[in-house]
Protein backbone atom coordinates (compact mmCIF):
# COMPACT_ATOMS: atom_id res chain seq x y z
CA UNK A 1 -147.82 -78.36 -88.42
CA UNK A 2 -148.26 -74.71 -87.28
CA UNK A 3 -152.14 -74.24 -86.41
CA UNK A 4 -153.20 -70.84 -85.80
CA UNK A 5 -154.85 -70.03 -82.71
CA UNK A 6 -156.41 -66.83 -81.00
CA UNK A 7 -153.05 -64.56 -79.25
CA UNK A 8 -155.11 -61.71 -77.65
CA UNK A 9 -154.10 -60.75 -74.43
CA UNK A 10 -157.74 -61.32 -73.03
CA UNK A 11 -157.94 -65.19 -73.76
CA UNK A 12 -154.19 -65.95 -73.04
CA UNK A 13 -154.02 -64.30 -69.62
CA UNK A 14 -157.94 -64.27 -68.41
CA UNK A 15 -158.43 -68.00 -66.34
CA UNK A 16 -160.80 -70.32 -68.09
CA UNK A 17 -164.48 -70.08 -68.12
CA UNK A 18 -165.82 -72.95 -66.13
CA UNK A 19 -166.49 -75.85 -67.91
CA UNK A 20 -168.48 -79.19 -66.80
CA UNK A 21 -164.90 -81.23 -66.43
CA UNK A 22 -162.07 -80.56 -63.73
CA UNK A 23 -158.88 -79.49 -64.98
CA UNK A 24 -156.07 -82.08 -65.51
CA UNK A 25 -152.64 -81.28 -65.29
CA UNK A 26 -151.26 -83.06 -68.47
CA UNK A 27 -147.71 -84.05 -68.75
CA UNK A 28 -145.85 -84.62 -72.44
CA UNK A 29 -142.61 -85.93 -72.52
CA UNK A 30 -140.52 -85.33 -75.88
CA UNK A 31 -138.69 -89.11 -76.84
CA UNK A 32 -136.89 -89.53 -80.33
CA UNK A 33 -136.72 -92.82 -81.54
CA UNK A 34 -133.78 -94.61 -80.28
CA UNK A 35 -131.70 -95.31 -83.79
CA UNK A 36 -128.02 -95.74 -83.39
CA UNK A 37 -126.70 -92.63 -85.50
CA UNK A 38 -129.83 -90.78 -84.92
CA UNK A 39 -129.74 -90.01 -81.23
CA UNK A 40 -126.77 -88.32 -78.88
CA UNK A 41 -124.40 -88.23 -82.12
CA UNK A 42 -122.60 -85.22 -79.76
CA UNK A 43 -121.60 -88.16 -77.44
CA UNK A 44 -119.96 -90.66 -80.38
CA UNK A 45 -116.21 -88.28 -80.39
CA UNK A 46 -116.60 -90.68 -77.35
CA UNK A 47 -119.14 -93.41 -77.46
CA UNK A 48 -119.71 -95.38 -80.68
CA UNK A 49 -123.18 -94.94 -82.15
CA UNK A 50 -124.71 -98.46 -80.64
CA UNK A 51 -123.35 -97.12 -77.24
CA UNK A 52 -125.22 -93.94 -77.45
CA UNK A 53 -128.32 -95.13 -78.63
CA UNK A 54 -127.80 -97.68 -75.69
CA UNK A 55 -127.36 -94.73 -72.97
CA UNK A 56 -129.97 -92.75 -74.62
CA UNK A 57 -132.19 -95.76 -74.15
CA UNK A 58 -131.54 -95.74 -70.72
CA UNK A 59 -132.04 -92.18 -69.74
CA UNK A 60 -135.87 -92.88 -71.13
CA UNK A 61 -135.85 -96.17 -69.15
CA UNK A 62 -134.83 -94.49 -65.25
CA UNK A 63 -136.90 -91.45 -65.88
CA UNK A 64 -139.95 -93.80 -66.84
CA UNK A 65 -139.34 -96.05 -64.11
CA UNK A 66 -139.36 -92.86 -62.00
CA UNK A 67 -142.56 -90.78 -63.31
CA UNK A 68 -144.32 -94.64 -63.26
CA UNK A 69 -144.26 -94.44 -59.60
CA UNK A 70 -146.00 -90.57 -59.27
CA UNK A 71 -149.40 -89.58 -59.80
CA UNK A 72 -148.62 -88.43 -63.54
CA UNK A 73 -149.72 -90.69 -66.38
CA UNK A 74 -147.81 -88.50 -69.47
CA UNK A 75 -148.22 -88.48 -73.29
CA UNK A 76 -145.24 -89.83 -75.11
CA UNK A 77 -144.69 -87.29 -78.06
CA UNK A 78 -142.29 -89.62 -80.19
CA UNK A 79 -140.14 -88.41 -83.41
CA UNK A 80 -139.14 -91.39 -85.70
CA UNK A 81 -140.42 -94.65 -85.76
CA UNK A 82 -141.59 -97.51 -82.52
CA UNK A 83 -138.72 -99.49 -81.90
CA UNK A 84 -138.49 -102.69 -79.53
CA UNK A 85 -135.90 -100.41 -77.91
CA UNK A 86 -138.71 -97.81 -76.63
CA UNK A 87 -141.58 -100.54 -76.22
CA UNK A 88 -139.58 -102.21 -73.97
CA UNK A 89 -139.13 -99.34 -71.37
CA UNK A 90 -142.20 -97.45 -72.38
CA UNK A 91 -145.08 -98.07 -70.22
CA UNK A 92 -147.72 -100.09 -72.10
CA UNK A 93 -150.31 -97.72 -70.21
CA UNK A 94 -149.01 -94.18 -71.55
CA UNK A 95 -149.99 -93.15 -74.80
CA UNK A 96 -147.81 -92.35 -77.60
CA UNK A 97 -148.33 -89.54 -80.16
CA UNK A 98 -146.29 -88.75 -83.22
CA UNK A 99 -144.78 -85.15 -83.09
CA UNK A 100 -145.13 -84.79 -86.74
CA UNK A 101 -143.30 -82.44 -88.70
CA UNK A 102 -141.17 -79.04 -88.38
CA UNK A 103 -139.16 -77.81 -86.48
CA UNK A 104 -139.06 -77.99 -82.66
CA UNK A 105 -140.89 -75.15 -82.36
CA UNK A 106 -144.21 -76.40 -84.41
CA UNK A 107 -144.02 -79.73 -82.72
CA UNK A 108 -144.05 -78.12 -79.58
CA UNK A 109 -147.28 -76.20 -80.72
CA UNK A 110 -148.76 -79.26 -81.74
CA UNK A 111 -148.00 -80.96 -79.08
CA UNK A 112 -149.30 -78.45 -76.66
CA UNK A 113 -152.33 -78.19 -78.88
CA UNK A 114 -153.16 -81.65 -77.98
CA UNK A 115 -152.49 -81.38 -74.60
CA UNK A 116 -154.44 -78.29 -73.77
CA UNK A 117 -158.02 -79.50 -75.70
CA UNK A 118 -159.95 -79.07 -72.28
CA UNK A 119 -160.56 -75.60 -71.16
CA UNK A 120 -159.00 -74.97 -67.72
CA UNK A 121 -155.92 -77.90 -68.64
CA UNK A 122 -152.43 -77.15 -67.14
CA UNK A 123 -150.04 -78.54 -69.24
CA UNK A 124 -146.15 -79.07 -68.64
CA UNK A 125 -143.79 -81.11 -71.76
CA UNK A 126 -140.08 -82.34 -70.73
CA UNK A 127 -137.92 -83.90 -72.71
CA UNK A 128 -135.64 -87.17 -72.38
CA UNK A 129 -131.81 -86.05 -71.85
CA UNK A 130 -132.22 -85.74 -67.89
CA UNK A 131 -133.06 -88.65 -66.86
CA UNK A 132 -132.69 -87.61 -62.52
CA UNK A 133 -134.94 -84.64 -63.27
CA UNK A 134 -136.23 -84.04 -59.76
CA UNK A 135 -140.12 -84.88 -60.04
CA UNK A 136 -140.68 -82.20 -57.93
CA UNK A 137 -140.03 -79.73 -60.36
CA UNK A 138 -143.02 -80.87 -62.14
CA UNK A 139 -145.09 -80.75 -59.50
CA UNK A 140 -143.61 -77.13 -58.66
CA UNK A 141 -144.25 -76.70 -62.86
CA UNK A 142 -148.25 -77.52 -62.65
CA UNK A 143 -148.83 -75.17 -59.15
CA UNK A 144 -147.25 -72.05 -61.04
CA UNK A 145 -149.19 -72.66 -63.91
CA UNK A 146 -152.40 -71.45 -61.74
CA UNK A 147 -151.37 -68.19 -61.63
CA UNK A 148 -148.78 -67.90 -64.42
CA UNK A 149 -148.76 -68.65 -68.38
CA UNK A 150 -145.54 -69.66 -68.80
CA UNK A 151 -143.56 -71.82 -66.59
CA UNK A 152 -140.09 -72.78 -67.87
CA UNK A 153 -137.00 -74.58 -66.42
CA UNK A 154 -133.29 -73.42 -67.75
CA UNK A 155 -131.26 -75.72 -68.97
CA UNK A 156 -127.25 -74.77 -67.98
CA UNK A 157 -126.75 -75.03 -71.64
CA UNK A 158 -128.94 -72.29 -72.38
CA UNK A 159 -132.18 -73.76 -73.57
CA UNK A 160 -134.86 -75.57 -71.37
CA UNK A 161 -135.69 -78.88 -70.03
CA UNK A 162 -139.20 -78.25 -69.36
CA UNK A 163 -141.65 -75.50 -70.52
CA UNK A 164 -145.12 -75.21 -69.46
CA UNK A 165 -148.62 -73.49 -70.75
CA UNK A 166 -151.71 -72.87 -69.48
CA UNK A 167 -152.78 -71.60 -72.98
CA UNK A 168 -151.88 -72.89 -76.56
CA UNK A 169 -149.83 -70.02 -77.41
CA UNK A 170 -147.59 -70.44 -80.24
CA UNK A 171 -145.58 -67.38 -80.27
CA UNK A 172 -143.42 -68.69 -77.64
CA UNK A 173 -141.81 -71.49 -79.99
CA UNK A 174 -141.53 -68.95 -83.27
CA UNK A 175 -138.51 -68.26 -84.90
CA UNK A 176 -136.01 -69.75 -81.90
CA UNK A 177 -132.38 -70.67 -83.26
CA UNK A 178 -133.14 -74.50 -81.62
CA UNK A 179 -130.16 -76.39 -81.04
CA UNK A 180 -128.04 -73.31 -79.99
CA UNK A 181 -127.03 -71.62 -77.00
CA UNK A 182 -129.34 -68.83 -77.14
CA UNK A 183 -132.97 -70.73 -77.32
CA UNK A 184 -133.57 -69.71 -73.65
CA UNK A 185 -132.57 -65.92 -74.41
CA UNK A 186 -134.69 -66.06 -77.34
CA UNK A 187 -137.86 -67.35 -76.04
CA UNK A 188 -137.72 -65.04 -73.04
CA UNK A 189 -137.67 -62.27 -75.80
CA UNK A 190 -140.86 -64.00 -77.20
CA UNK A 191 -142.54 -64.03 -73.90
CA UNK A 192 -141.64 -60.63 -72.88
CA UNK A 193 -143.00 -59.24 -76.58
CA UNK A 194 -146.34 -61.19 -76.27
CA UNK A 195 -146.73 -60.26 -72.40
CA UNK A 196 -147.17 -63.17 -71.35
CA UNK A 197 -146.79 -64.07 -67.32
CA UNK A 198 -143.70 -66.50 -66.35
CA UNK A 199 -142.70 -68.45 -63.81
CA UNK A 200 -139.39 -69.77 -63.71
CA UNK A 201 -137.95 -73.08 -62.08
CA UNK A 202 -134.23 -73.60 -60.66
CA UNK A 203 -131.23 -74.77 -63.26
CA UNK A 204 -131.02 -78.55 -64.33
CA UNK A 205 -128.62 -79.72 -66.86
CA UNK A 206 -129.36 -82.00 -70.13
CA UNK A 207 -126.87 -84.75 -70.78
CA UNK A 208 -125.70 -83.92 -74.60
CA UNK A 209 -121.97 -84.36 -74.35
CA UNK A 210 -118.91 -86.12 -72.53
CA UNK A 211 -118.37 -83.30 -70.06
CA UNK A 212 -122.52 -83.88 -69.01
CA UNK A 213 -122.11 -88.19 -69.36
CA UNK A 214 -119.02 -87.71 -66.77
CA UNK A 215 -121.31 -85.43 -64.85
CA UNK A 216 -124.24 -88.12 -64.62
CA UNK A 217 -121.68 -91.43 -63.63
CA UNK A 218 -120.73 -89.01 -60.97
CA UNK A 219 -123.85 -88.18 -59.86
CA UNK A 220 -125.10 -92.29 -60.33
CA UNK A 221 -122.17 -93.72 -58.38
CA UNK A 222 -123.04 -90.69 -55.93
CA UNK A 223 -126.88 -91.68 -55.50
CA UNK A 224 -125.79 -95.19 -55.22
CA UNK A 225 -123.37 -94.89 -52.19
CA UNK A 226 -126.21 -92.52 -51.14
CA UNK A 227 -128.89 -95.13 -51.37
CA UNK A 228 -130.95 -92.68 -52.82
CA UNK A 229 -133.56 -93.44 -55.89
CA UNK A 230 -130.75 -95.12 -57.49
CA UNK A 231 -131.05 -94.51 -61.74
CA UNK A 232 -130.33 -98.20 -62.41
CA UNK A 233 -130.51 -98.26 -66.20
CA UNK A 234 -128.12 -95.83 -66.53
CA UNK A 235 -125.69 -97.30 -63.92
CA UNK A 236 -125.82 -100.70 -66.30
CA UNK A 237 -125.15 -98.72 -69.64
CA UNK A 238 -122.59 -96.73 -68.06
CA UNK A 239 -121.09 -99.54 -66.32
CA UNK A 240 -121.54 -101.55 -70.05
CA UNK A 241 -119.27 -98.45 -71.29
CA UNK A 242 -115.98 -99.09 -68.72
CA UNK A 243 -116.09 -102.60 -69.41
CA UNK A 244 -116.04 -101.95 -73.82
């Protein structure tokens, strides 16, 4: 899964030649394949494992819903197998790669390999656990990502919910302790050792456990009364868990 590219500081930091073909800003978003036991087992102390698939199937369908209507027509990087679950909220129009194999650090690289096959390419990969991501983050993403190599958006856990290239450059996912509290500290050691350039986005949260699923009915019910961009897949799973 690792490929091995070229790390010297000339071709990671130097723009891209000019090539015959605009560059694209290219959006990935991470999905795993919504099997009950498989996905958001930190929610079942609370939720049994149908109900978190069921939320977890929901946080894909409102952010879908929501990057449907922008200008961005993403790559689906899936782990696991196509369920009816995922077709049925995936857009039929967005196509869907495997990540393959490794760790979340080589599927990153892979996926950012596949991403970033046209010379001057932007390319920005988010994953699925916030499903009210404001969508101007990724626009803010792509616009640093002209002048920067890195762009990367904390996560209040202590990893990231969205990290951006304008480079392949697979130092930045190598030896990380994933799934800990220390993958954003890490990686910013990994982009301060390689020299790379980084922009950095405000805070967002990931919704991994109960104290984060309280969070998010909260913040539903909130943008509800608010009648504001209301996430209605989640209100209807969430509302599905008050009633079990």
């Amino acid at each position: 899964m690792r490929a091995c590219y070229s790390e010297s500081m000339s071709s990671r930091t130097r723009p891209h030649e000019a090539s015959n073909t605009l560059p694209r800003n290219r959006l990935g978003i991470f999905v795993r394949s919504p099997v009950a036991g498989e996905v958001k087992t930190r929610l079942e102390p609370v939720l049994t494992a149908e109900q978190a698939r069921d939320v977890y199937v929901a946080f894909i369908a409102d952010f879908v819903d929501r990057v449907r209507g922008s200008k961005y027509r993403p790559t689906v990087f899936l782990s696991g197998e196509r369920t009816r679950d995922l077709d049925a909220v995936i857009d039929p129009k967005w196509p869907v790669v495997a990540q393959g194999t490794g760790d979340l650090g080589a599927r990153l690289t892979a996926a950012f390999a596949h991403l970033l096959r046209n010379p001057g390419d932007r390319a920005v990969i988010v994953g699925s656990d916030s499903p009210d991501l404001p969508l101007a983050y990724l626009k803010r993403a792509f616009r640093v990502l002209k002048h920067r190599d890195v762009v990367l958006g904390p996560a209040v856990d202590g990893g990231y919910y969205l990290v951006g290239l304008r480079a392949p450059a697979p130092s930045v996912f190598r030896d990380i302790p994933w799934g800990s509290a220390n993958v954003l500290d890490a990686t910013l050691d990994a982009i301060e050792r390689e020299g790379l350039t980084l922009a950095v986005l405000p805070p967002w949260y990931d919704v991994d456990d109960a104290a984060s699923l309280r969070f998010l009915a909260d913040v539903t019910r909130a943008r509800r009364l608010a009648r504001q961009d209301p996430l209605r897949h989640c209100e209807r799973a969430l509302a599905a868990l008050s009633k079990g």
